[in-house]
Protein backbone atom coordinates (compact mmCIF):
# COMPACT_ATOMS: atom_id res chain seq x y z
CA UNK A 1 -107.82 29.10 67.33
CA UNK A 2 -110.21 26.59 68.17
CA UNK A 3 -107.39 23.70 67.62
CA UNK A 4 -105.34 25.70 70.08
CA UNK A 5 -107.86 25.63 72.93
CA UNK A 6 -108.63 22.20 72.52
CA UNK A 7 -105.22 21.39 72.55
CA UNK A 8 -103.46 23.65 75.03
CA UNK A 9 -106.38 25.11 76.92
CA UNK A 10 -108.94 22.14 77.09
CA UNK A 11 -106.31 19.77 79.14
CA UNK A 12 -105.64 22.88 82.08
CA UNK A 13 -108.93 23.12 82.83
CA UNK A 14 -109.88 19.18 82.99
CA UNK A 15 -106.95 19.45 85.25
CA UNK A 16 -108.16 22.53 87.40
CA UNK A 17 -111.24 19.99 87.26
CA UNK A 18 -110.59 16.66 88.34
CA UNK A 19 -108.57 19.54 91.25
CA UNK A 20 -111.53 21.09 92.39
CA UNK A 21 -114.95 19.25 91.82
CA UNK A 22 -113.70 17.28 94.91
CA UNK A 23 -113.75 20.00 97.35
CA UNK A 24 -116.91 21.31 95.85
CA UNK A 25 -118.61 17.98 96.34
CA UNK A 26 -117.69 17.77 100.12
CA UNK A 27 -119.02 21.33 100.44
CA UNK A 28 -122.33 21.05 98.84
CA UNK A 29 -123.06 17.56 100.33
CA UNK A 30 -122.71 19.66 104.00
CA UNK A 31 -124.42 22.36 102.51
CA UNK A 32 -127.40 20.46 101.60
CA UNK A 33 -127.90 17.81 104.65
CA UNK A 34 -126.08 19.24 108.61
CA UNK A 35 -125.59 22.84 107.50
CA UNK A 36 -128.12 24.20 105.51
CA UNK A 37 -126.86 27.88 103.95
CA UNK A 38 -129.01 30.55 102.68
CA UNK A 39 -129.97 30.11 98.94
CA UNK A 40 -128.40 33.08 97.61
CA UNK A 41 -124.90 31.67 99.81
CA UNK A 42 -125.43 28.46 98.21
CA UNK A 43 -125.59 30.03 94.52
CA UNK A 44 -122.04 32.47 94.99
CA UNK A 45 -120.07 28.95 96.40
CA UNK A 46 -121.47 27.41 92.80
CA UNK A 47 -120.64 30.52 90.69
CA UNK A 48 -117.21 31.00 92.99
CA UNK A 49 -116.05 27.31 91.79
CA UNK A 50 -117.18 27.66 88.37
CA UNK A 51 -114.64 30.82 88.60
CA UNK A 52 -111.93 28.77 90.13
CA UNK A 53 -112.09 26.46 87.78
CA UNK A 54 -111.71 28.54 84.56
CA UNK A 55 -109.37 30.79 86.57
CA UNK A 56 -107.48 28.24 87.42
CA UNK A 57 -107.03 26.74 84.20
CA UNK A 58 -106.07 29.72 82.47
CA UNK A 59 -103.39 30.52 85.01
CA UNK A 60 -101.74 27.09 84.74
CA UNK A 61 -101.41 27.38 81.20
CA UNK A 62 -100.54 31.17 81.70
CA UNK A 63 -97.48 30.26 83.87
CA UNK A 64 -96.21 27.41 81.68
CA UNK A 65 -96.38 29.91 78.66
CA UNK A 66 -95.14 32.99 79.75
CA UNK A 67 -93.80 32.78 83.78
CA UNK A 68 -91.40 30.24 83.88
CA UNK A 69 -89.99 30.99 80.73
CA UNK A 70 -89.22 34.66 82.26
CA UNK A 71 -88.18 33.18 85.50
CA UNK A 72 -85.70 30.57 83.08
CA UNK A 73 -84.85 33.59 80.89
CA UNK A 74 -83.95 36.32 83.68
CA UNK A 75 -81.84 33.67 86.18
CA UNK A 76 -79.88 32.35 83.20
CA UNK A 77 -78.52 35.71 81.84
CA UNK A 78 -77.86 37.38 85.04
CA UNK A 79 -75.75 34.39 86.23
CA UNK A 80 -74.13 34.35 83.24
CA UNK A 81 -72.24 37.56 83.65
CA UNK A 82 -70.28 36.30 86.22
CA UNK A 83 -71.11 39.66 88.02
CA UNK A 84 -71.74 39.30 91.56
CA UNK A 85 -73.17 42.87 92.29
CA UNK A 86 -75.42 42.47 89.38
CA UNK A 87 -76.65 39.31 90.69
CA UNK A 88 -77.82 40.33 93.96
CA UNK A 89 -79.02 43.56 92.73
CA UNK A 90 -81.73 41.58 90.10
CA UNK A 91 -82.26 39.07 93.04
CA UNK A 92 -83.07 41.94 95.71
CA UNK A 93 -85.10 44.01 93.37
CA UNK A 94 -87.18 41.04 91.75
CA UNK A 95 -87.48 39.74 95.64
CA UNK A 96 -88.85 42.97 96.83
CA UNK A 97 -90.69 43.67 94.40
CA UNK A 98 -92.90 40.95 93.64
CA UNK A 99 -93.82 40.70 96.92
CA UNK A 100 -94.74 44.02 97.71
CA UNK A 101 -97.24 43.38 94.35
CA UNK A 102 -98.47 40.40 95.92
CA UNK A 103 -102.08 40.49 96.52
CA UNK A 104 -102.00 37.99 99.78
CA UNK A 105 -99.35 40.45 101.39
CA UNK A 106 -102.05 43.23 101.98
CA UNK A 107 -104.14 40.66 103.71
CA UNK A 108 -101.70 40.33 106.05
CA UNK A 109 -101.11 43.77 106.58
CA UNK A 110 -105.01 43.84 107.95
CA UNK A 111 -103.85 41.40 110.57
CA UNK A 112 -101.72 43.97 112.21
CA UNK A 113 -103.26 47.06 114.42
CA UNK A 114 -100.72 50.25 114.88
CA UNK A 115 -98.49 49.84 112.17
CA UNK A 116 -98.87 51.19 109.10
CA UNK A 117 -99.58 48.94 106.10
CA UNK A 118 -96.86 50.11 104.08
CA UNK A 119 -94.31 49.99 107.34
CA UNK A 120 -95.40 46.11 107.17
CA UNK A 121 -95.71 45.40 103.36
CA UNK A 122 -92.26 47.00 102.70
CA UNK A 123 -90.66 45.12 105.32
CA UNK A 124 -92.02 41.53 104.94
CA UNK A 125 -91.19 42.54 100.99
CA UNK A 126 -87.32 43.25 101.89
CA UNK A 127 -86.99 40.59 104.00
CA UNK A 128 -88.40 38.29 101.26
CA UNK A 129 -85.78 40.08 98.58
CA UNK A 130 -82.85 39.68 101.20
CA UNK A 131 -83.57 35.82 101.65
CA UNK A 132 -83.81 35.72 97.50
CA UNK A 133 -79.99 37.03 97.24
CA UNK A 134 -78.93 34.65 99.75
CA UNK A 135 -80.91 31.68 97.62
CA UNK A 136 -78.87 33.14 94.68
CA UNK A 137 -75.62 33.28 96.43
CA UNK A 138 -76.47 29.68 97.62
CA UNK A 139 -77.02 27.93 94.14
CA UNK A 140 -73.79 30.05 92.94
CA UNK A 141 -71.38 28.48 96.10
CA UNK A 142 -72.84 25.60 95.88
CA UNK A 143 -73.66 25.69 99.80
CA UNK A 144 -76.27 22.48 100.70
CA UNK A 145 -79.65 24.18 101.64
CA UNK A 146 -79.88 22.17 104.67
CA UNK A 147 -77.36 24.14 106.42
CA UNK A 148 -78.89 27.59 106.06
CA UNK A 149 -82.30 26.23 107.09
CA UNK A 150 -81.26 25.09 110.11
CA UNK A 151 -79.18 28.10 110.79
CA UNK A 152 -82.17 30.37 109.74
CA UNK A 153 -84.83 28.47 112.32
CA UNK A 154 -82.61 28.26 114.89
CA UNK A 155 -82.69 31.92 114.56
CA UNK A 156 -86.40 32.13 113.92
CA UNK A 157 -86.99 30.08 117.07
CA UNK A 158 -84.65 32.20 119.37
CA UNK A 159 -86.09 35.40 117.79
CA UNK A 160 -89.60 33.78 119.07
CA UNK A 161 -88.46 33.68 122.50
CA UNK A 162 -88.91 37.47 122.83
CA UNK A 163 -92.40 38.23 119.91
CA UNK A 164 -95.60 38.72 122.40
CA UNK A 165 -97.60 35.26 122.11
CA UNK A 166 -100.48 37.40 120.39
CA UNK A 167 -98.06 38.19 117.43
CA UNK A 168 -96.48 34.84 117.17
CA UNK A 169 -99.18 33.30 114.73
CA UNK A 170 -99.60 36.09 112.59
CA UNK A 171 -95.60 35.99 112.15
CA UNK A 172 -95.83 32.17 111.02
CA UNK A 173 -98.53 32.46 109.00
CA UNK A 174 -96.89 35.47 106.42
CA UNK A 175 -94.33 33.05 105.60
CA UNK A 176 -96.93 31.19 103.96
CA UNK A 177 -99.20 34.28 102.13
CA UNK A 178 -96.17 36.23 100.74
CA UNK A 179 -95.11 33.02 98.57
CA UNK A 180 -98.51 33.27 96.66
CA UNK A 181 -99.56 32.23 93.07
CA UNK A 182 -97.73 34.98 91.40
CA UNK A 183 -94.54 34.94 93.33
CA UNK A 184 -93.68 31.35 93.35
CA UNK A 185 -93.84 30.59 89.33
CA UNK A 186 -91.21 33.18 88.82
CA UNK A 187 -89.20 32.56 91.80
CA UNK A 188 -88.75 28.86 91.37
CA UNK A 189 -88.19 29.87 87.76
CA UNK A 190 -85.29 32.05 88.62
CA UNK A 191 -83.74 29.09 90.71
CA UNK A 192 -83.71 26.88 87.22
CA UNK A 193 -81.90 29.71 85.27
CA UNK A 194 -79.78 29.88 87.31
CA UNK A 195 -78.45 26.29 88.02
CA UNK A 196 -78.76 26.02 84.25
CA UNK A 197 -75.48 27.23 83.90
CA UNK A 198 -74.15 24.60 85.87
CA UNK A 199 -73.01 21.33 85.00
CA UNK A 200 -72.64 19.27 88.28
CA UNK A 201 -74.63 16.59 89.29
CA UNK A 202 -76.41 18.63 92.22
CA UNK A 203 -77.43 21.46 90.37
CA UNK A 204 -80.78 20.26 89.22
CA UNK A 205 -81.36 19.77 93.62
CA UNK A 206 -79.95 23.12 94.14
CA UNK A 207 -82.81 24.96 91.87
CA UNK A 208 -85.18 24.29 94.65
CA UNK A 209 -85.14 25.81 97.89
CA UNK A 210 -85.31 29.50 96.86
CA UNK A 211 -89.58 29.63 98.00
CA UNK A 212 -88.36 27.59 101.24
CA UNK A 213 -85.51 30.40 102.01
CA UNK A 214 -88.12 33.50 100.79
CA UNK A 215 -90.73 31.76 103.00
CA UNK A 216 -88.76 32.63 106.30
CA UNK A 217 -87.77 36.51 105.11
CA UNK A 218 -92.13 37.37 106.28
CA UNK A 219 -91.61 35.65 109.32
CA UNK A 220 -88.04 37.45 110.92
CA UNK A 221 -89.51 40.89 109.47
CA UNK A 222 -93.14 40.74 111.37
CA UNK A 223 -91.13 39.31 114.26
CA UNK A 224 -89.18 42.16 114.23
CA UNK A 225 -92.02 44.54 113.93
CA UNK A 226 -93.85 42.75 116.79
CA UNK A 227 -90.57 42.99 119.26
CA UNK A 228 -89.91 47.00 118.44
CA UNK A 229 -93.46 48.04 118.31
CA UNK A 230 -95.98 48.16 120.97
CA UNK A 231 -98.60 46.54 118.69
CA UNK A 232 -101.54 43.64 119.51
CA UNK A 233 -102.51 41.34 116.29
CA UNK A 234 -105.89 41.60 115.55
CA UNK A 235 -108.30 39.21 113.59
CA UNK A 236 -110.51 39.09 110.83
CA UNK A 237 -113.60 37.78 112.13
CA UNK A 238 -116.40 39.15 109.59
CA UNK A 239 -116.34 37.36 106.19
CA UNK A 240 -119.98 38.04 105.54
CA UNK A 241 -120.91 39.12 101.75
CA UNK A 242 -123.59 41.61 101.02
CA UNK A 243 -126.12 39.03 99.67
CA UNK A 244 -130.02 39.06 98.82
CA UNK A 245 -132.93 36.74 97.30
CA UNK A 246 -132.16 37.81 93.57
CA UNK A 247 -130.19 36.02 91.54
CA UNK A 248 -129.35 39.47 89.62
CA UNK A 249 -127.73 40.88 92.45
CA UNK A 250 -125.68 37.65 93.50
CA UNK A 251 -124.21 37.99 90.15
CA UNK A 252 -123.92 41.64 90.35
CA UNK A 253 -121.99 41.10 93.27
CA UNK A 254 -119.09 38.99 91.23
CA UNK A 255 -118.90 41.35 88.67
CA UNK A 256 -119.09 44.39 90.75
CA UNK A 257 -115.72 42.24 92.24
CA UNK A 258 -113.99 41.76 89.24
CA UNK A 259 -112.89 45.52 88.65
CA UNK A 260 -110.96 45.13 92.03
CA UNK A 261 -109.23 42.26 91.50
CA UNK A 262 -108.49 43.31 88.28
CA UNK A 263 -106.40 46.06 89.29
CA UNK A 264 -104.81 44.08 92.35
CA UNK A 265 -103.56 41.48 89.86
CA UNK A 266 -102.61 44.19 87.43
CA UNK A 267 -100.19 45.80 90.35
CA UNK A 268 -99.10 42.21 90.86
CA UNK A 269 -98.67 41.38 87.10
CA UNK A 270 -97.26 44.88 85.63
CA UNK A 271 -93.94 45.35 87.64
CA UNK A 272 -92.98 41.75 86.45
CA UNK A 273 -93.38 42.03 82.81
CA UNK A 274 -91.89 45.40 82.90
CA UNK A 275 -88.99 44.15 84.75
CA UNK A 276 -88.98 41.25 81.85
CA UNK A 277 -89.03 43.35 79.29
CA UNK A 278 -86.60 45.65 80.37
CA UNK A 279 -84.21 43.24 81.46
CA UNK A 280 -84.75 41.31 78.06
CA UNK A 281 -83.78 44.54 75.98
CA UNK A 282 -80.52 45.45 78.44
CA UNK A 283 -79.29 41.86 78.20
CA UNK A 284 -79.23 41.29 74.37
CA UNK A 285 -82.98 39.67 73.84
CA UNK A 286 -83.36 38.40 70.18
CA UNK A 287 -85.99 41.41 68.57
CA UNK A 288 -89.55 39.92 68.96
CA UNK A 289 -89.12 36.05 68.83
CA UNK A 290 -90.40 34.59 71.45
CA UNK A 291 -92.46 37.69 72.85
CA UNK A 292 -95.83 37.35 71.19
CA UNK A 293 -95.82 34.07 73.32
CA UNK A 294 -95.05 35.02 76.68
CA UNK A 295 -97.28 38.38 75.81
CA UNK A 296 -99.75 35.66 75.45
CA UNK A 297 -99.39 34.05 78.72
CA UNK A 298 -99.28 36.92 80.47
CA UNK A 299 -102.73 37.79 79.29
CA UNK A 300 -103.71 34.07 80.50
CA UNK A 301 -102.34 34.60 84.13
CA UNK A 302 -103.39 37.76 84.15
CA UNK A 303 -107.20 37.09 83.29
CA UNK A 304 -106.90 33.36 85.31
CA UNK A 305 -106.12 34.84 88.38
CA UNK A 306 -108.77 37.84 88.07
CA UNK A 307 -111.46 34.85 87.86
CA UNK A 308 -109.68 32.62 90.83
CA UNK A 309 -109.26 35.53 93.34
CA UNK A 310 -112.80 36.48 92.58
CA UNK A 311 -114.11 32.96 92.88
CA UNK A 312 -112.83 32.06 95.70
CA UNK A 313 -113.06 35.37 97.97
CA UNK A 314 -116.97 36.09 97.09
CA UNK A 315 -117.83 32.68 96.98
CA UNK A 316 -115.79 30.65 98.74
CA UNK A 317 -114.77 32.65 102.04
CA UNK A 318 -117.95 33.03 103.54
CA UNK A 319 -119.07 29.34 102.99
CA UNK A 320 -115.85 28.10 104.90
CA UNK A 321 -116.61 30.36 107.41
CA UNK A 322 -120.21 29.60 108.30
CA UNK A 323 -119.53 25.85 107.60
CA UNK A 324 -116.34 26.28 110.78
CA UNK A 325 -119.03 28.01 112.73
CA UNK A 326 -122.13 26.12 112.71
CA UNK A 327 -120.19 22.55 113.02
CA UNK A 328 -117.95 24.01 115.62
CA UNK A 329 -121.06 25.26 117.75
CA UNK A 330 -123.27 21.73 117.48
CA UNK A 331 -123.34 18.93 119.66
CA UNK A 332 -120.87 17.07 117.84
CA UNK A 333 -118.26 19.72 117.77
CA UNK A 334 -115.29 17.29 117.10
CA UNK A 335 -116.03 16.37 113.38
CA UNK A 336 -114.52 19.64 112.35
CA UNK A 337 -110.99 18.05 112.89
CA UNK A 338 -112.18 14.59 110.62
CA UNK A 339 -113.86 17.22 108.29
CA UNK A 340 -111.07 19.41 108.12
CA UNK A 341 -108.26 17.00 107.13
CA UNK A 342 -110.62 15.88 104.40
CA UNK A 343 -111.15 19.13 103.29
CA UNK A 344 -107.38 19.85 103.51
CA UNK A 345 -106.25 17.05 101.71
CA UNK A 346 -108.44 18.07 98.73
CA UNK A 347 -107.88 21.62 98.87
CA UNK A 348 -104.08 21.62 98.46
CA UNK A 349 -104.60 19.83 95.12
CA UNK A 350 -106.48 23.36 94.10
CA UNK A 351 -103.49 25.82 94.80
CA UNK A 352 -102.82 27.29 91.49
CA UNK A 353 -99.01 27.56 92.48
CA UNK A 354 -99.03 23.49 93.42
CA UNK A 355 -99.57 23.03 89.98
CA UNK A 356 -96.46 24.56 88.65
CA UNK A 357 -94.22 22.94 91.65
CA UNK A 358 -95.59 19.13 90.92
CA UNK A 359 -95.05 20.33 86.93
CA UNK A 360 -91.10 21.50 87.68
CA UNK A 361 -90.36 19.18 89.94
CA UNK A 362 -91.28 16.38 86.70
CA UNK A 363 -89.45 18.41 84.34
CA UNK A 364 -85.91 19.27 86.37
CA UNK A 365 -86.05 15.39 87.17
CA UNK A 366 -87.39 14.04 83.83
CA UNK A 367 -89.80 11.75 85.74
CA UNK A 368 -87.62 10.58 88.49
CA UNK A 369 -89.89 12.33 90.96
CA UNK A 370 -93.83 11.49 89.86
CA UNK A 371 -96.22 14.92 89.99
CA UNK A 372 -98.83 12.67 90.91
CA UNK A 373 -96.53 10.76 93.82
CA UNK A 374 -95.70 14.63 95.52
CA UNK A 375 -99.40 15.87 94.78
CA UNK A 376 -100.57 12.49 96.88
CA UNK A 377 -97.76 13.68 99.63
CA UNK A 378 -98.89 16.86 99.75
CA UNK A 379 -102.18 16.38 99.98
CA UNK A 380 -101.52 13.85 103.47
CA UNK A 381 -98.97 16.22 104.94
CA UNK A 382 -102.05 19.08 104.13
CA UNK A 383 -104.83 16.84 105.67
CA UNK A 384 -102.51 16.45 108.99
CA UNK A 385 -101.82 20.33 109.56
CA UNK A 386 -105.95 20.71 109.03
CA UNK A 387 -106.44 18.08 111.49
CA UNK A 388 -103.47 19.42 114.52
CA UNK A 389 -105.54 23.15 113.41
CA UNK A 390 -108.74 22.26 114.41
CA UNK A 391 -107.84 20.46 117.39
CA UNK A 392 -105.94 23.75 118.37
CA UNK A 393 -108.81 25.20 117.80
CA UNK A 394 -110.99 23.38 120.08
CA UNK A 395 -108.26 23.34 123.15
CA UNK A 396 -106.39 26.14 122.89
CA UNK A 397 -103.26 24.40 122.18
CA UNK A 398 -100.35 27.02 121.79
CA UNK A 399 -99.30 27.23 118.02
CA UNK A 400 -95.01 26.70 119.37
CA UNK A 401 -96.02 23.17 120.88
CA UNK A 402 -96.55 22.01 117.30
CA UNK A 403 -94.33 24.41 115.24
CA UNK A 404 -91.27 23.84 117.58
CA UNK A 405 -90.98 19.88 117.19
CA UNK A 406 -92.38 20.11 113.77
CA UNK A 407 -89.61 22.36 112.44
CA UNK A 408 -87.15 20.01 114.34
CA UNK A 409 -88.32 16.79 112.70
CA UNK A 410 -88.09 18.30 109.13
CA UNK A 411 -84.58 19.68 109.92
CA UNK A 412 -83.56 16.39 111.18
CA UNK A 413 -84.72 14.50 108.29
CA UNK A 414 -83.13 17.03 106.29
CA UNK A 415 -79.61 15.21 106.93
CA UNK A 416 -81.21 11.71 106.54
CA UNK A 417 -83.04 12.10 102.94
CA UNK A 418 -81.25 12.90 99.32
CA UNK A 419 -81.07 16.43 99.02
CA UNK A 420 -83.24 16.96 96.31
CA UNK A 421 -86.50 15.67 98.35
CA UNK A 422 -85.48 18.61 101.10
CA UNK A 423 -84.79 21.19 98.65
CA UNK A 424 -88.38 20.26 97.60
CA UNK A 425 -89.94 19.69 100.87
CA UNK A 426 -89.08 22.90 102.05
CA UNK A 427 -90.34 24.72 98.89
CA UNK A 428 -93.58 23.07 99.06
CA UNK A 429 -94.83 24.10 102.26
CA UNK A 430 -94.70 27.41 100.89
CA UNK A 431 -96.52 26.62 97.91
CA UNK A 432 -99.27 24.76 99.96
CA UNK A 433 -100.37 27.47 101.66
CA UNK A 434 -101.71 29.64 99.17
CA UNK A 435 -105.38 31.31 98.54
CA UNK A 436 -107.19 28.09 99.05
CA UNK A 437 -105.59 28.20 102.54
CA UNK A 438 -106.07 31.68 103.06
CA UNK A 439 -109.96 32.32 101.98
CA UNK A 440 -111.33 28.76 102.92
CA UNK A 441 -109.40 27.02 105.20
CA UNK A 442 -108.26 29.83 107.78
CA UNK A 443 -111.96 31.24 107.46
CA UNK A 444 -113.35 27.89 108.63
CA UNK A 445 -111.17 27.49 111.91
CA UNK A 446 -111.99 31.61 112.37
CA UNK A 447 -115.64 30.53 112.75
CA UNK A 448 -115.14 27.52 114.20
CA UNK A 449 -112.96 29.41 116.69
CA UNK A 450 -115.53 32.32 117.11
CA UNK A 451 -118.35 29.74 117.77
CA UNK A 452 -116.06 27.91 121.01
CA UNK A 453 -115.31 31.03 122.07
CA UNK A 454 -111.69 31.22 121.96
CA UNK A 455 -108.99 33.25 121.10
CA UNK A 456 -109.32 33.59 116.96
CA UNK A 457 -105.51 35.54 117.19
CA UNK A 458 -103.45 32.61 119.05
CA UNK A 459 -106.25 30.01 118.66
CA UNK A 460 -107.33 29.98 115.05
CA UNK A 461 -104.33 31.93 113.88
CA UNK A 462 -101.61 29.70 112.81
CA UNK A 463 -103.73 27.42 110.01
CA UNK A 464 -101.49 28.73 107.11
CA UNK A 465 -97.84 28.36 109.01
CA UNK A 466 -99.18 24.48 110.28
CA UNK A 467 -100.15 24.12 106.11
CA UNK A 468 -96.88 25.11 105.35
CA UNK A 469 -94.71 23.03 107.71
CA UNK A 470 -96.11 19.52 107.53
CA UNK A 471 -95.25 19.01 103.29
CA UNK A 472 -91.94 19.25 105.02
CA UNK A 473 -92.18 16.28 106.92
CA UNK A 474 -94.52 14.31 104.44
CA UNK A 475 -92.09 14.65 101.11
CA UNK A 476 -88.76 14.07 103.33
CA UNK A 477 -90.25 10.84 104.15
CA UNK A 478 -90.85 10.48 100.84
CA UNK A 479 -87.53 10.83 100.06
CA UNK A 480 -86.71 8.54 102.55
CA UNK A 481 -88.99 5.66 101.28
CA UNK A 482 -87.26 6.16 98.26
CA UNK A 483 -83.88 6.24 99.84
CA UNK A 484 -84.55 2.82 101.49
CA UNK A 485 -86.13 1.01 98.39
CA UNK A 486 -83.26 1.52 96.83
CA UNK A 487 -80.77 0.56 99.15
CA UNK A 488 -83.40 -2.80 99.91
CA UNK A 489 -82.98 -3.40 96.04
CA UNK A 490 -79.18 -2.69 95.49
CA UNK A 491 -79.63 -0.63 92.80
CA UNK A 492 -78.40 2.69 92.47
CA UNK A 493 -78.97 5.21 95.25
CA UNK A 494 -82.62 7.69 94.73
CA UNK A 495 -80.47 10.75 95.15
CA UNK A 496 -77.98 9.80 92.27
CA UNK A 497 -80.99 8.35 89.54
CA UNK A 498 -82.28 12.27 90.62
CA UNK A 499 -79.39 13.78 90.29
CA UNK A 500 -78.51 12.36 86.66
CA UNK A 501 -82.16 12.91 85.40
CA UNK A 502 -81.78 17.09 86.74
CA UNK A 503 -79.10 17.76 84.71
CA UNK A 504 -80.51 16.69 81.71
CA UNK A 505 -83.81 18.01 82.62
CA UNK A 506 -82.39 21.40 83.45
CA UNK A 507 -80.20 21.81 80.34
CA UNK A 508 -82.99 20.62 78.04
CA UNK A 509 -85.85 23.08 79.91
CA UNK A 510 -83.60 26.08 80.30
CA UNK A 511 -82.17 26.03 76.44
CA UNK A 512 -85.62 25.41 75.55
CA UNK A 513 -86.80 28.54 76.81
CA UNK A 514 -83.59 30.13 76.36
CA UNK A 515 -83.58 29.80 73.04
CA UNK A 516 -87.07 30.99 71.38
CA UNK A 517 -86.37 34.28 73.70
């Protein structure tokens, strides 16, 4: 056992590491010189990364182990029966359902005065299972992704013409929570089973995009809510934590925590494996080969993403928050947009779910595509939406006058670049904005907001949806960097060295995983 943790386990968490001890420097270096916290504040942030750390770990490994393999497992046999109904019945049922588990989707439904929670979580969760049929049907036909993304924002953006302004960044921003940690492993997963059965040249491009389409199911569905209900957004404003002078209770606090995470994964975790094992039985799964591993990972995710919601919502989300207020209401209120991008471009490199995209992304291309090349990307395209945030923040700057253009350029360079760096792009954006985002990030401009004294719903609001649209821009470019080297060089185009390293990547992965199920 102890061989296995120093082999398996010990490399995750010097991963989730060398992720977060940057971040956590930054903090505690403002922490202990321009904005001094309360002791017992400063001890939770400690504990909370210490949390995120191990939690993080754990659910890296967890996913490799036992979620992608599912994902693989489920989108390979479904395709495979050549039944169409049966197909988008999986797709519309896993769509709906995971997301409706999804612990980031009842956030959301907080954000949103006069309609019932459930009214909201069951429609964002159709709208997400919807979009995951048409991902399906898209791999299946073979249709290029850039087409339906610029026939679904066109839509998007003519839909926005009619939301009230006040709804608009609450809209944008649930694209971005719904694809959390525990939706995207097994939804990008699906997209490899799927292609697997393929044996063209674009398949490996075509198993990316399914986040990218699920991302924009959240958004029409609170649009739609906002434009046939007589509703006002409202923010969270108080992230304060019950705290006091003794140690005891600080860590009282966490545990006292735990229970309720516990059970919030556990609702996010459950309908998944049930759905796995259920599906595994129906379609012919080999006895118990293979289980007693991805029972094992399960147990990994599960308990990983206990410790990293815990972490970073007790310890974490109240730091941001006073850090956005106190710079935001000095005399030098402009270094929260310098400060932000730096803490952005660290930040993104602690999203548990950025960890399995930069992991897939090596393994579908066999290397073509570096991890560490699209973590780098991701972390400048991160670093830009903090920046364009905080200046929002400080003037007031209406969330469309970035979105609009922004979506434009990415759909423009979506016909320039190979298709495999759009069909990444676009799935990246919604794996940037994850928990990080949501408990550190969007706390921060909420107190920065509060202290300037604007409006936290159409001034503050919008952090997520800005995180999630500028990897789209950053990793096109990318891909067109790449494009142009190898045109400068005469050698063989990016797309088609991709393209030829995705086959074999898929066929290897998906057999793989395939086989010891």
């Amino acid at each position: 056992m102890n061989i296995f943790r120093n082999t398996i386990l010990g490399p995750k968490i010097s991963e989730s590491l060398s992720s977060v001890l940057p971040v956590t420097g930054i903090v505690i270096l403002l922490l202990s010189t321009i904005v001094p916290v309360p002791a017992e504040m400063f001890l939770a942030f400690i504990i909370g990364a210490v949390m995120l750390i191990v939690g993080m770990g754990l659910f890296t490994l967890g996913a490799e182990v036992a979620m992608t393999p599912m994902g693989q497992y489920v989108g390979s046999r479904m395709t495979k029966t050549r039944n169409i109904w049966i197909i988008i019945f999986v797709s519309l049922f896993v769509g709906t359902m995971i997301t409706v588990s999804e612990p980031d989707l009842q956030v959301l439904a907080d954000q949103v005065s006069s309609i019932p929670s459930m009214t909201l979580i069951w429609s964002v969760a159709i709208g997400v299972g919807l979009l995951l049929v048409v991902a399906m049907l898209r791999i299946l036909l073979r249709i290029r992704l850039k087409y339906l993304l610029l026939l679904f924002y066109v839509g998007l953006f003519i839909l926005a013409a009619f939301v009230p302004n006040n709804f608009l960044a609450v809209a944008f921003d649930s694209g971005g929570v719904t694809t959390g940690p525990m939706t995207v492993p097994f939804i990008m997963a699906l997209g490899v089973g799927v292609a697997s059965i393929r044996s063209d040249d674009g398949a490996g491009g075509d198993s990316f995009g399914l986040v990218a389409l699920c991302s924009i199911g959240p958004i029409a569905a609170v649009m739609i809510l906002g434009i046939f209900n007589d509703v006002d957004a409202v923010a969270q404003t108080d992230y304060s934590i019950a705290l006091s002078n003794s140690s005891r209770d600080i860590i009282s606090l966490f545990l006292r925590m735990i229970p309720h995470y516990a059970a919030e994964v556990a609702m996010a975790i459950g309908p998944i494996v049930i759905f796995f094992l259920i599906f595994r039985a129906v379609s012919g799964g080999r006895g118990t080969k293979g289980l007693g591993k991805i029972l094992v990972g399960v147990a990994y995710t599960y308990v990983g993403l206990i410790l990293f919601l815990t972490g970073v919502n007790v310890g974490f989300m109240p730091v941001g928050n006073h850090l956005g207020r106190e710079l935001a209401a000095s005399s030098f209120r402009w270094i929260i947009v310098p400060l932000g991008m730096i803490m952005g471009y660290f930040i993104v490199a602690a999203e548990p779910a950025v960890h399995v995209l930069t992991k897939q992304v090596e393994d579908v291309t066999s290397g073509a595509i570096p991890g560490k090349v699209l973590s780098l990307t991701l972390s400048i395209g991160v670093a830009a939406s903090i920046g364009i945030a905080m200046v929002r923040v400080l003037t007031g700057l209406s969330l469309m006058w970035v979105i609009v253009p922004g979506y434009a350029i990415a759909l423009v360079l979506s016909f320039v670049v190979p298709d495999i760096f759009t069909s990444i792009a676009f799935d990246s954006g919604g794996v940037a904005s994850g928990p990080m985002t949501a408990t550190f990030l969007l706390p921060f401009a909420v107190g920065a907001c509060t202290a300037v004294g604007g409006n936290v719903v159409t001034d503050a609001f919008g952090v997520v949806a800005l995180v999630a649209m500028t990897p789209l821009i950053a990793i096109q470019v990318l891909g067109l960097v790449y494009k142009l080297k190898s045109v400068k060089h005469h050698e063989e185009p990016a797309s088609e060295v991709v393209e030829e390293a995705e086959v074999s990547g898929l066929e290897s992965s998906a057999d793989e995983d395939i086989i010891d199920l």
